[in-house]
N, C-alpha and C. Protein backbone atom coordinates (compact mmCIF):
# COMPACT_ATOMS: atom_id res chain seq x y z
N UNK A 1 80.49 80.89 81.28
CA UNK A 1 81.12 81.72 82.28
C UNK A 1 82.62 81.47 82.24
N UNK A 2 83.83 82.82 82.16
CA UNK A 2 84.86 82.21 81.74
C UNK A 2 85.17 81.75 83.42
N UNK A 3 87.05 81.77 83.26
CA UNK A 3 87.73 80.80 84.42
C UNK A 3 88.15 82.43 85.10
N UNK A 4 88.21 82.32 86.74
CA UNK A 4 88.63 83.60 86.95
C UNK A 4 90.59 83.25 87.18
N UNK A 5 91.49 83.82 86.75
CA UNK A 5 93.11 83.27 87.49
C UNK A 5 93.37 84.51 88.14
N UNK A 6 93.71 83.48 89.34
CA UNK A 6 94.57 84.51 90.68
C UNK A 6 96.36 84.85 90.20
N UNK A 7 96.67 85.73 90.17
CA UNK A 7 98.07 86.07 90.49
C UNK A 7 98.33 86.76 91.82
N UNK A 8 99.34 86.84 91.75
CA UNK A 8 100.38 87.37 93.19
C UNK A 8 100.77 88.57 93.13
N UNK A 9 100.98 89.36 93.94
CA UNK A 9 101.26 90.61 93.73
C UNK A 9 102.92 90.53 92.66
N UNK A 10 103.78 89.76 93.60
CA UNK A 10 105.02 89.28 92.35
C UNK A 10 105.04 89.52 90.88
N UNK A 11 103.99 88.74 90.97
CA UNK A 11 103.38 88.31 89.43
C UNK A 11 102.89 89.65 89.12
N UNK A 12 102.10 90.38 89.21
CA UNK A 12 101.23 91.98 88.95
C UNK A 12 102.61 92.56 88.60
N UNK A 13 103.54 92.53 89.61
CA UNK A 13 104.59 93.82 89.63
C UNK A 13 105.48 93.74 88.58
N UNK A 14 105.46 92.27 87.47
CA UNK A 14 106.50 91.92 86.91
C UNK A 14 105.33 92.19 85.58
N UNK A 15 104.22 91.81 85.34
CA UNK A 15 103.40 92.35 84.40
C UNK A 15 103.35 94.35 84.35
N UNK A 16 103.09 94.66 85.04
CA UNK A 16 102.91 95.81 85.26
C UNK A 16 104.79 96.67 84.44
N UNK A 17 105.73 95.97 85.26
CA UNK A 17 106.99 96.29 84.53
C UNK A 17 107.05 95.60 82.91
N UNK A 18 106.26 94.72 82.07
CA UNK A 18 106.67 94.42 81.04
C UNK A 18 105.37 95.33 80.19
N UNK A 19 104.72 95.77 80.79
CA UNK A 19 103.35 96.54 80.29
C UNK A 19 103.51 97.85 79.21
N UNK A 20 102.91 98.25 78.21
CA UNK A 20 102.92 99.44 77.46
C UNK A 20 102.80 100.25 78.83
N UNK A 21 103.33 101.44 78.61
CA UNK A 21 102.64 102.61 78.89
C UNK A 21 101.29 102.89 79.33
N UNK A 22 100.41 102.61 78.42
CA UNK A 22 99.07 103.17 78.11
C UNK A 22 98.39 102.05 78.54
N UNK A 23 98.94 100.58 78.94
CA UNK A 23 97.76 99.61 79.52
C UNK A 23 98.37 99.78 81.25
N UNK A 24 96.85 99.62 81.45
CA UNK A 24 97.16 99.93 83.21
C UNK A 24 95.98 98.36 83.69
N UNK A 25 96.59 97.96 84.59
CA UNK A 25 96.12 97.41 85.43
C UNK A 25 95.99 97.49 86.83
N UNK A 26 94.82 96.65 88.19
CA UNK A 26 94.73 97.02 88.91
C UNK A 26 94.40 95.27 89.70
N UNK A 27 94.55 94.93 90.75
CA UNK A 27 94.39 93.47 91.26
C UNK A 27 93.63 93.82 92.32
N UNK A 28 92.61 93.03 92.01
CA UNK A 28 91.49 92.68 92.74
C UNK A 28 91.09 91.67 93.38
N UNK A 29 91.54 91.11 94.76
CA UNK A 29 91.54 90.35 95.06
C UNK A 29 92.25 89.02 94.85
N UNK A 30 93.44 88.91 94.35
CA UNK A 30 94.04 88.60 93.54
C UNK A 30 93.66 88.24 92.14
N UNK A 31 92.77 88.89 91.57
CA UNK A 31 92.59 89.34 90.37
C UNK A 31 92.41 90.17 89.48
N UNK A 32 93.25 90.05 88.07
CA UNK A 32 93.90 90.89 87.79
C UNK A 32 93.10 91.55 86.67
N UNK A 33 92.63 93.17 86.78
CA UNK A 33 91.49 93.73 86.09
C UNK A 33 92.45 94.79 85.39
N UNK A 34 92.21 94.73 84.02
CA UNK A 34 92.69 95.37 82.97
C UNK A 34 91.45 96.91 83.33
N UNK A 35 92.22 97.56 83.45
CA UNK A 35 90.88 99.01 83.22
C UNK A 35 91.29 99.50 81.65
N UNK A 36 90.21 100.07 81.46
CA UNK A 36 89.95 101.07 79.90
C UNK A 36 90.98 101.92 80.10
N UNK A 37 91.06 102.44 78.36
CA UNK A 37 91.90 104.20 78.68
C UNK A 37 90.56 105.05 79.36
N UNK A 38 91.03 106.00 79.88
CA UNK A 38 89.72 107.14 79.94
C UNK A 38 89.62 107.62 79.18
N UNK A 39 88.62 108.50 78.81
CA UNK A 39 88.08 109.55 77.63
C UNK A 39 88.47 110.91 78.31
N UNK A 40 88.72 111.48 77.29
CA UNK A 40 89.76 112.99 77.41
C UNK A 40 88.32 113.32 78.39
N UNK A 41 86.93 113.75 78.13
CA UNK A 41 86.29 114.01 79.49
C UNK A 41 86.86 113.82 80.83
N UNK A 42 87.30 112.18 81.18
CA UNK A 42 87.49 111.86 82.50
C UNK A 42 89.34 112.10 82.63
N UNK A 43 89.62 112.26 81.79
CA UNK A 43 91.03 113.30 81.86
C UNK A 43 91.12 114.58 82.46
N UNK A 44 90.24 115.20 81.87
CA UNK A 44 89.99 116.80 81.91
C UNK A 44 89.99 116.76 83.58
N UNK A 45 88.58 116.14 83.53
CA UNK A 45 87.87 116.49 85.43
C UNK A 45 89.27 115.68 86.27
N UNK A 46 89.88 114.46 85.76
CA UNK A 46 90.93 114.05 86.81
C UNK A 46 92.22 115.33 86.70
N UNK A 47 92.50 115.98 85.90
CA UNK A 47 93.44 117.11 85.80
C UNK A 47 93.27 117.99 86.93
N UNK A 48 91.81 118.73 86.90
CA UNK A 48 91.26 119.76 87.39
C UNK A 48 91.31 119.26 88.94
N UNK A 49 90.77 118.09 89.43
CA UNK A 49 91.09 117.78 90.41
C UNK A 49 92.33 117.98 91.15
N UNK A 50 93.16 117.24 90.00
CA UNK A 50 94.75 116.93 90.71
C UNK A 50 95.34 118.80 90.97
N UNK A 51 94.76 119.48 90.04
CA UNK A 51 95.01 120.75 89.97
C UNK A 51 94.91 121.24 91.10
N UNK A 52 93.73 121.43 91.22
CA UNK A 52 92.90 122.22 92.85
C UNK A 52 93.41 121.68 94.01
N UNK A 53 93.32 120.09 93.77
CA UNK A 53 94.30 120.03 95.19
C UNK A 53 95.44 119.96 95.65
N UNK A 54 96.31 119.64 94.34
CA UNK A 54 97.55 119.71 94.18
C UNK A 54 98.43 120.96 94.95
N UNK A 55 98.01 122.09 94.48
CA UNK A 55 97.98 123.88 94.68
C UNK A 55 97.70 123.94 96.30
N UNK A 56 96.39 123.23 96.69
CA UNK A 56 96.04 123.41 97.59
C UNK A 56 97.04 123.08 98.95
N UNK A 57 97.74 121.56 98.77
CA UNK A 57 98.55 120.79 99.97
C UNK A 57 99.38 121.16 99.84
N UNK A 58 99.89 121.56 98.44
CA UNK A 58 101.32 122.34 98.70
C UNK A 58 100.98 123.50 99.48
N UNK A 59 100.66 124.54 99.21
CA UNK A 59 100.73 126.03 99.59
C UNK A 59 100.51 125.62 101.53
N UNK A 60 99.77 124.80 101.38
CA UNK A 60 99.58 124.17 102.91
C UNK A 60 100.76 123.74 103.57
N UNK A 61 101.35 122.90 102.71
CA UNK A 61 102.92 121.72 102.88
C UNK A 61 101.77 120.63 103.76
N UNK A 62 100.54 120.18 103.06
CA UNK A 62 99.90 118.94 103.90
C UNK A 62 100.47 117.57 103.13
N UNK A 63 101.10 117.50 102.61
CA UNK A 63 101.49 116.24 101.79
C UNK A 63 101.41 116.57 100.46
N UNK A 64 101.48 115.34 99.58
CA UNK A 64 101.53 115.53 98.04
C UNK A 64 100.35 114.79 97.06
N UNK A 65 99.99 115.33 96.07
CA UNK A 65 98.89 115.13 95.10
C UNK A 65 99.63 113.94 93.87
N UNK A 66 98.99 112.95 93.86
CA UNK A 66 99.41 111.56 92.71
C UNK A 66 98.24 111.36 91.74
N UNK A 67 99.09 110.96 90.49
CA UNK A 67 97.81 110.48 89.78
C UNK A 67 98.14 109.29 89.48
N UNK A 68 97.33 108.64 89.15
CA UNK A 68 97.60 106.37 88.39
C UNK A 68 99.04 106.22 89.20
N UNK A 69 98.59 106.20 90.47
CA UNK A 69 99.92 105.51 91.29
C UNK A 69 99.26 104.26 91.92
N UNK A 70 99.57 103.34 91.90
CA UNK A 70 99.64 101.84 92.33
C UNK A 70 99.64 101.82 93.95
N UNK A 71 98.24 101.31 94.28
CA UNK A 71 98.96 101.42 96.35
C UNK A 71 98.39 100.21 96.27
N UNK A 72 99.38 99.54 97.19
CA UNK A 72 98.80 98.16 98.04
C UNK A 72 98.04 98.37 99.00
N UNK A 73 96.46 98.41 98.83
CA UNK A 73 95.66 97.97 100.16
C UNK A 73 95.91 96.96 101.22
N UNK A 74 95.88 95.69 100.49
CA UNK A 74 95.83 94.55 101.10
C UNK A 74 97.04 93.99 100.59
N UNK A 75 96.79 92.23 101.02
CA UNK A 75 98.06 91.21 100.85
C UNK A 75 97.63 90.86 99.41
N UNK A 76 96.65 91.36 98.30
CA UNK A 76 96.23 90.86 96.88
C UNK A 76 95.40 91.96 96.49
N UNK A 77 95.30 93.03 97.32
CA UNK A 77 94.35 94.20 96.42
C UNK A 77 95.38 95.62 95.90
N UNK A 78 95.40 95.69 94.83
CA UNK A 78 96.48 96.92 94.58
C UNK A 78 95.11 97.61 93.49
N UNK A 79 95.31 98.79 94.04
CA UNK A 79 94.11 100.17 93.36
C UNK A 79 95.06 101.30 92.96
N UNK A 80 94.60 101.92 91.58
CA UNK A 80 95.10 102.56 90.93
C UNK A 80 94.43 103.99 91.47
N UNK A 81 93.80 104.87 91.79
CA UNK A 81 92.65 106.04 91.93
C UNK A 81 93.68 106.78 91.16
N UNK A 82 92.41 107.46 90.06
CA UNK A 82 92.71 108.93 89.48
C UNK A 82 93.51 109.73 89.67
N UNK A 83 93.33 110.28 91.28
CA UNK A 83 93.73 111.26 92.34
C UNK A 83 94.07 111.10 92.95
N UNK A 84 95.26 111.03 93.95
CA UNK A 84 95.28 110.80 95.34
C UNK A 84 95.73 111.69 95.82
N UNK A 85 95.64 111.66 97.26
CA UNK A 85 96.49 112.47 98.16
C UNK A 85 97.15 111.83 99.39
N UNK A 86 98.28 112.31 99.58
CA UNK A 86 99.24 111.43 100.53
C UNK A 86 99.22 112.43 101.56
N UNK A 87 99.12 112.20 102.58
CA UNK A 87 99.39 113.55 103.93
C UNK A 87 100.62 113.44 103.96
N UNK A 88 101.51 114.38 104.73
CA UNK A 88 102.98 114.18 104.93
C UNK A 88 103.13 113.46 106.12
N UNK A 89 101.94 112.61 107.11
CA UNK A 89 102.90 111.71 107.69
C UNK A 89 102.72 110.67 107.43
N UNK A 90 101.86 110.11 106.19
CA UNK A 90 101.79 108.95 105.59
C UNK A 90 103.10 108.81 104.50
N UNK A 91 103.40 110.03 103.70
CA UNK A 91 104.60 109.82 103.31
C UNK A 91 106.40 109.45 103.92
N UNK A 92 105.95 109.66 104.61
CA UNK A 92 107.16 108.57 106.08
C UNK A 92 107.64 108.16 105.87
N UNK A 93 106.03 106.85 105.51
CA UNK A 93 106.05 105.40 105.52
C UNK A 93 106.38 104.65 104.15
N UNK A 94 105.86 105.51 103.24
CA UNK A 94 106.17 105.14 101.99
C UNK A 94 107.60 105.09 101.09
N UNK A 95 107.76 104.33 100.31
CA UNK A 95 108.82 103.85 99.81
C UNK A 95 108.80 104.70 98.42
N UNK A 96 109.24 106.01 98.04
CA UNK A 96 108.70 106.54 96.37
C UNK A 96 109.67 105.75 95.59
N UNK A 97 110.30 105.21 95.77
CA UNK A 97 110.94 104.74 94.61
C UNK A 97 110.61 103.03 94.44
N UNK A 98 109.51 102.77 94.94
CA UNK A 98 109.16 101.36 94.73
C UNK A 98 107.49 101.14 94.39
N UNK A 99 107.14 100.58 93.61
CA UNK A 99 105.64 100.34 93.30
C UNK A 99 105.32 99.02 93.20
N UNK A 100 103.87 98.60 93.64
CA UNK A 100 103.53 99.59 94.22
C UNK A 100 103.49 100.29 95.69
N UNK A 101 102.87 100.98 96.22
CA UNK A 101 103.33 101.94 97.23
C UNK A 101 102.77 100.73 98.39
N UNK A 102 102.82 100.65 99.51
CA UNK A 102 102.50 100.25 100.08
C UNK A 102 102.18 100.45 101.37
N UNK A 103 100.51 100.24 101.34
CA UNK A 103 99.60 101.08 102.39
C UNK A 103 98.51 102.11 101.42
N UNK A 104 97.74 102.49 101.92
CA UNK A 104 96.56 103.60 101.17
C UNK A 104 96.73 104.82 101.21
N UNK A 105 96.52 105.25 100.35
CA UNK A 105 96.21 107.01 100.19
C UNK A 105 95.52 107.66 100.88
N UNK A 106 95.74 108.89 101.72
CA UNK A 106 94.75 109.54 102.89
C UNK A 106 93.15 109.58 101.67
N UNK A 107 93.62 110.06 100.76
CA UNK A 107 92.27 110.18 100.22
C UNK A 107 92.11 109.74 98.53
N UNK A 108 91.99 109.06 98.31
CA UNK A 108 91.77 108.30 97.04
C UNK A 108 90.46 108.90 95.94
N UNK A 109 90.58 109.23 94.68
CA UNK A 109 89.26 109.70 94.01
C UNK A 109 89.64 109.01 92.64
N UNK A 110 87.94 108.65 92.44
CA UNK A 110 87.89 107.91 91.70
C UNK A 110 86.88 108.65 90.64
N UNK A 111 87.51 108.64 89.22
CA UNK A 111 86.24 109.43 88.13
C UNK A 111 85.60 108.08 87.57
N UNK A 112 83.96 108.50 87.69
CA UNK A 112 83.30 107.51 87.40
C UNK A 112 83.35 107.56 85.68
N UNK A 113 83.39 106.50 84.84
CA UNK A 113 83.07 106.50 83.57
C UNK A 113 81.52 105.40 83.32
N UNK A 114 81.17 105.76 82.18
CA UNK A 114 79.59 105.35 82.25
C UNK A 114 79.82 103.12 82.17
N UNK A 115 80.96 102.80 81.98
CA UNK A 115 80.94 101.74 81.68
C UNK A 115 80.99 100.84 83.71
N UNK A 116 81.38 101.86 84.34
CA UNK A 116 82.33 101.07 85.60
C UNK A 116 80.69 100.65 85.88
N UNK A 117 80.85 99.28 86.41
CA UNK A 117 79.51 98.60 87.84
C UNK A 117 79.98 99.23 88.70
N UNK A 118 78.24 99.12 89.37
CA UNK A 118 78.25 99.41 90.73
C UNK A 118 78.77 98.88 91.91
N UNK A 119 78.73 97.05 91.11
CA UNK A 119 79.17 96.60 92.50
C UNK A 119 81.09 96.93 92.40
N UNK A 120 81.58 96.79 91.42
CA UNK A 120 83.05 96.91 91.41
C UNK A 120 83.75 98.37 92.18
N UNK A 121 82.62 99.51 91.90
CA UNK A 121 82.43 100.83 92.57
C UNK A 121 82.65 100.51 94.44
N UNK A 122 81.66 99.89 94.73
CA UNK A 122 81.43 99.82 95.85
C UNK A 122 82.13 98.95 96.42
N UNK A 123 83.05 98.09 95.66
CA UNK A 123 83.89 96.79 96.26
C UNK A 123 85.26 97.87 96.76
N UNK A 124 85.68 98.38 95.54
CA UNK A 124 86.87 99.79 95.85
C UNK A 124 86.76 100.36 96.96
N UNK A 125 85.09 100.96 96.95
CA UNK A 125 85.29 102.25 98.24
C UNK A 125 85.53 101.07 99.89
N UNK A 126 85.10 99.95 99.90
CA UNK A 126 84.95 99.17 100.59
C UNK A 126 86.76 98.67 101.20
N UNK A 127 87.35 98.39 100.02
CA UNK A 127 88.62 98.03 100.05
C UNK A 127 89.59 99.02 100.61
N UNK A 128 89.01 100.27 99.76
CA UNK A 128 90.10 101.77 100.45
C UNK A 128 90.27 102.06 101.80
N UNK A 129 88.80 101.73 102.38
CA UNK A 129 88.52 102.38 103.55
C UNK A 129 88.89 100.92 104.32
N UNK A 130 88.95 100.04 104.33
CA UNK A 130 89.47 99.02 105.23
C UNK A 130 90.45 99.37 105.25
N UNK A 131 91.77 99.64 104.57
CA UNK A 131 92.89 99.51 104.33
C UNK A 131 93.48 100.89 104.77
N UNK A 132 92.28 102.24 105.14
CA UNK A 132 92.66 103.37 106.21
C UNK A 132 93.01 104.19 105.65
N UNK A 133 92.34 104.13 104.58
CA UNK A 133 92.06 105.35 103.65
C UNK A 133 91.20 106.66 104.45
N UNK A 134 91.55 107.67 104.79
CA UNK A 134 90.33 108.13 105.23
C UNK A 134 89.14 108.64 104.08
N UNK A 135 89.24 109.06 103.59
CA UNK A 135 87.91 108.98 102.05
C UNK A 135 87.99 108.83 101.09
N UNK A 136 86.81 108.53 100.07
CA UNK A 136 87.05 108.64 98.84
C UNK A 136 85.48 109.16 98.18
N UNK A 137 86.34 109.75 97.13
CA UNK A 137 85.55 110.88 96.14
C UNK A 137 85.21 110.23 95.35
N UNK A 138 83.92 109.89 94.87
CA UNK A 138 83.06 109.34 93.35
C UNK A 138 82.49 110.54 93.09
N UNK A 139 83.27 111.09 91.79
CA UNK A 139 82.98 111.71 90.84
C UNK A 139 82.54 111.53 89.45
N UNK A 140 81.03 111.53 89.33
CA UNK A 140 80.26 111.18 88.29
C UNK A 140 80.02 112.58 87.40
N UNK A 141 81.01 112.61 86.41
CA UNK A 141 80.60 113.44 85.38
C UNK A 141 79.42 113.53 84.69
N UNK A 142 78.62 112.93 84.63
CA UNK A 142 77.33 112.46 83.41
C UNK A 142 76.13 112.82 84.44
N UNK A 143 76.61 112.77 85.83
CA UNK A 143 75.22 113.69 86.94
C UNK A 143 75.38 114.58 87.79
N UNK A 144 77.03 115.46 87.22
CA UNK A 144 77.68 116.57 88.17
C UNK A 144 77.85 116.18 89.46
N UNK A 145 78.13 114.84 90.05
CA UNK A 145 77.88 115.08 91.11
C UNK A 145 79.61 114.30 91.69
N UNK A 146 79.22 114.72 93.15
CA UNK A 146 80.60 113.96 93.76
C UNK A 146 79.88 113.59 95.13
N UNK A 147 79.94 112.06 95.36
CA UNK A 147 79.94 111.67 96.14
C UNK A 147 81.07 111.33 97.57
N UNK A 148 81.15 111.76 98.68
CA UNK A 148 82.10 111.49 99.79
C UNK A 148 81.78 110.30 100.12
N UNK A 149 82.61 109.90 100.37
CA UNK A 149 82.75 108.17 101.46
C UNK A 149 83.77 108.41 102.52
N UNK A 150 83.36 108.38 103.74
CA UNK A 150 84.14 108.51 104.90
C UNK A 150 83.84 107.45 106.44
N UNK A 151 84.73 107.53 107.02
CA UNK A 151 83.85 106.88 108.31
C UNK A 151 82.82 107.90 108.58
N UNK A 152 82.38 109.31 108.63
CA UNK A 152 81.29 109.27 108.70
C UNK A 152 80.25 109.47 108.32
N UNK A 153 80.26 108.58 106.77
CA UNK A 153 78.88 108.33 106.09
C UNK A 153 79.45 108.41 104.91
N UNK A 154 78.23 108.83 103.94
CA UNK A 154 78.36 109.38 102.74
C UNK A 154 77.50 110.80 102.52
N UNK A 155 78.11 111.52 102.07
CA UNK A 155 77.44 112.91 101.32
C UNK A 155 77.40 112.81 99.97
N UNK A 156 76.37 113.38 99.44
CA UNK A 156 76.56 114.03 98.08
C UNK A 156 76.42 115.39 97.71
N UNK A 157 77.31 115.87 96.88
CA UNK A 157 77.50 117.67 96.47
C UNK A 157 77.27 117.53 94.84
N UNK A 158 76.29 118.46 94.35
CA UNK A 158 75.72 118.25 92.99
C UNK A 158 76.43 119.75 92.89
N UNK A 159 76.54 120.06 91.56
CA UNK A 159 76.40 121.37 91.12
C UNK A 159 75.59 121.92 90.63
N UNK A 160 75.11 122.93 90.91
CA UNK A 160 76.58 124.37 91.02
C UNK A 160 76.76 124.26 92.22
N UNK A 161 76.90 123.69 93.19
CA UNK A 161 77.32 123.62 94.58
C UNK A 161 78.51 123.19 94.71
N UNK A 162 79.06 123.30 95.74
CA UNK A 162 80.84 124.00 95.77
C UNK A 162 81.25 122.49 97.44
N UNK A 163 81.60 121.54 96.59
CA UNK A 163 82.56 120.65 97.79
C UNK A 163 83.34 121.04 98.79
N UNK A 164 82.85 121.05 100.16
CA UNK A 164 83.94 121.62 100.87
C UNK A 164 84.72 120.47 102.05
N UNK A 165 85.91 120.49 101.96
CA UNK A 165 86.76 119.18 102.51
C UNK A 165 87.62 119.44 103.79
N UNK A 166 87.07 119.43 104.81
CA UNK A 166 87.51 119.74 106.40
C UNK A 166 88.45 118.68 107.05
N UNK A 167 87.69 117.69 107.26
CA UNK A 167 87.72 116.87 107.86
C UNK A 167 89.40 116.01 107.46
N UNK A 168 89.96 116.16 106.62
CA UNK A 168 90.75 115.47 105.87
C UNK A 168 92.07 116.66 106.16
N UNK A 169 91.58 117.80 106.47
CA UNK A 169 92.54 118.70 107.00
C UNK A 169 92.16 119.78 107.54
N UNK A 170 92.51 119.42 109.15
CA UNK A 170 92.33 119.79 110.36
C UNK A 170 92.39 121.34 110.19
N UNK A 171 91.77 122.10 111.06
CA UNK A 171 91.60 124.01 110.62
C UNK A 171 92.04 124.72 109.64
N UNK A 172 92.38 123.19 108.62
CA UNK A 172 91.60 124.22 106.87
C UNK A 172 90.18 123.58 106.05
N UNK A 173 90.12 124.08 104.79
CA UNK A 173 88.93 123.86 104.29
C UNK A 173 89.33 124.02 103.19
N UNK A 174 89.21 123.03 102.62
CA UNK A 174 89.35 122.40 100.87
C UNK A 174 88.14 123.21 99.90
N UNK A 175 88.05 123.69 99.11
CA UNK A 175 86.73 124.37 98.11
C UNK A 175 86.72 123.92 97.40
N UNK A 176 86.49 122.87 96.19
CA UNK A 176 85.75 122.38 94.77
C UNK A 176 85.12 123.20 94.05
N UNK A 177 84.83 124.04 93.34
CA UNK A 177 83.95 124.55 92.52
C UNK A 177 83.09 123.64 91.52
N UNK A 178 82.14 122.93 91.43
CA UNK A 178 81.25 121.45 91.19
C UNK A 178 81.05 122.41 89.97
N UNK A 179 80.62 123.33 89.42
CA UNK A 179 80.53 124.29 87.95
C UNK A 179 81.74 124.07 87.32
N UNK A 180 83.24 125.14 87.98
CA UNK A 180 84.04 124.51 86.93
C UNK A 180 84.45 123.26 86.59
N UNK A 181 84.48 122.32 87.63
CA UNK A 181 84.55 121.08 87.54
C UNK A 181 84.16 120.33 86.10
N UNK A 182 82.88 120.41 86.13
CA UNK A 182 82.12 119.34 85.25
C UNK A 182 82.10 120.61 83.66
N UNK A 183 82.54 121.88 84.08
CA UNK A 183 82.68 122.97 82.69
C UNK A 183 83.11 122.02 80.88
N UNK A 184 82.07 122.35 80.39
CA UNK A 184 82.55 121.77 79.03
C UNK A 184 84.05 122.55 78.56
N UNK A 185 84.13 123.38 78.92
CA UNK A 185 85.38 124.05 77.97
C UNK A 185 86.31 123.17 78.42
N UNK A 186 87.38 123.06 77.76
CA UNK A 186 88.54 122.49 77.69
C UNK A 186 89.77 122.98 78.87
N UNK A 187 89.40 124.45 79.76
CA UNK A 187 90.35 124.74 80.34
C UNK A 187 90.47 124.01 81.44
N UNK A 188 91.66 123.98 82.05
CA UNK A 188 91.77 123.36 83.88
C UNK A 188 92.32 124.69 84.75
């Protein structure tokens, strides 16, 4: 069994600045988890996402759409999500010109790839939502499906059935299309 080493967020922020490009990391508890590249699959569906809702908060002016942005949950947990979304009065609070951000994303989504555990899955949604996230999206390409995590509960939306997102913004309604979503073609 190897040795697990704690670093400091210090320490993360100064790795993270000497880092390629293309290696991303994420601290977990103060430990520090190298993630995979994704596969152009979990590219595609994180695009299409950032797409739909991207379009969506603007035309709204509800805040702004991020992708592989760095937020500090905690005093040692920093999470990368796919997707995020910032409301505009969480952006306030935030610092854009400093990473990572500090505080959680109104809504954090995460694309599942076939390698991630469950428990590391469930440690995230656990961490987001302490830290006042109001939801997060598990999107499993390989079973069409998208799971919600919220304070109240969990749902699941399979396709061809169409995600609809209320709650996260007050007398509108978010649409997903779960078909084009998970669509083999290449378009977004």
């Amino acid at each position: 069994m190897g040795t697990t080493v704690k670093i400091s967020v210090e320490e993360f922020r100064r790795l993270q600045e000497a880092a390629e490009e293309t290696v991303r990391y994420e601290l977990d508890e103060g430990e520090l988890i190298l993630t995979p590249s994704p596969t152009p699959r979990h590219n595609l569906i994180s695009l299409r996402i950032y797409s739909s809702l991207a379009n969506f908060a603007k035309s709204s002016r509800l805040g702004v759409v991020v992708t592989e942005m760095d937020f500090r949950l905690s005093k040692d947990v920093i999470r990368k999500p796919d997707v995020a979304f910032i409301s505009r009065q969480s952006i306030k609070i935030f610092d854009l010109d400093h990473t990572p951000v500090e505080g959680p994303p109104t809504l954090a989504v995460e694309v599942i790839s076939p390698g991630n555990l469950a428990q590391d899955t469930a440690k995230k949604i656990r961490q987001y939502l302490a830290a006042g996230t109001q939801a997060v999206w598990l999107v499993y390409p390989a079973l069409h499906l998208v799971e919600v995590h919220d304070r109240a509960g969990i749902r699941q939306v399979t396709a061809p059935d169409v995600l609809k997102e209320e709650r996260l913004f007050p007398g509108l309604q978010f649409s997903l299309d779960l078909t084009g979503l998970f669509a083999e073609d290449l378009e977004y």
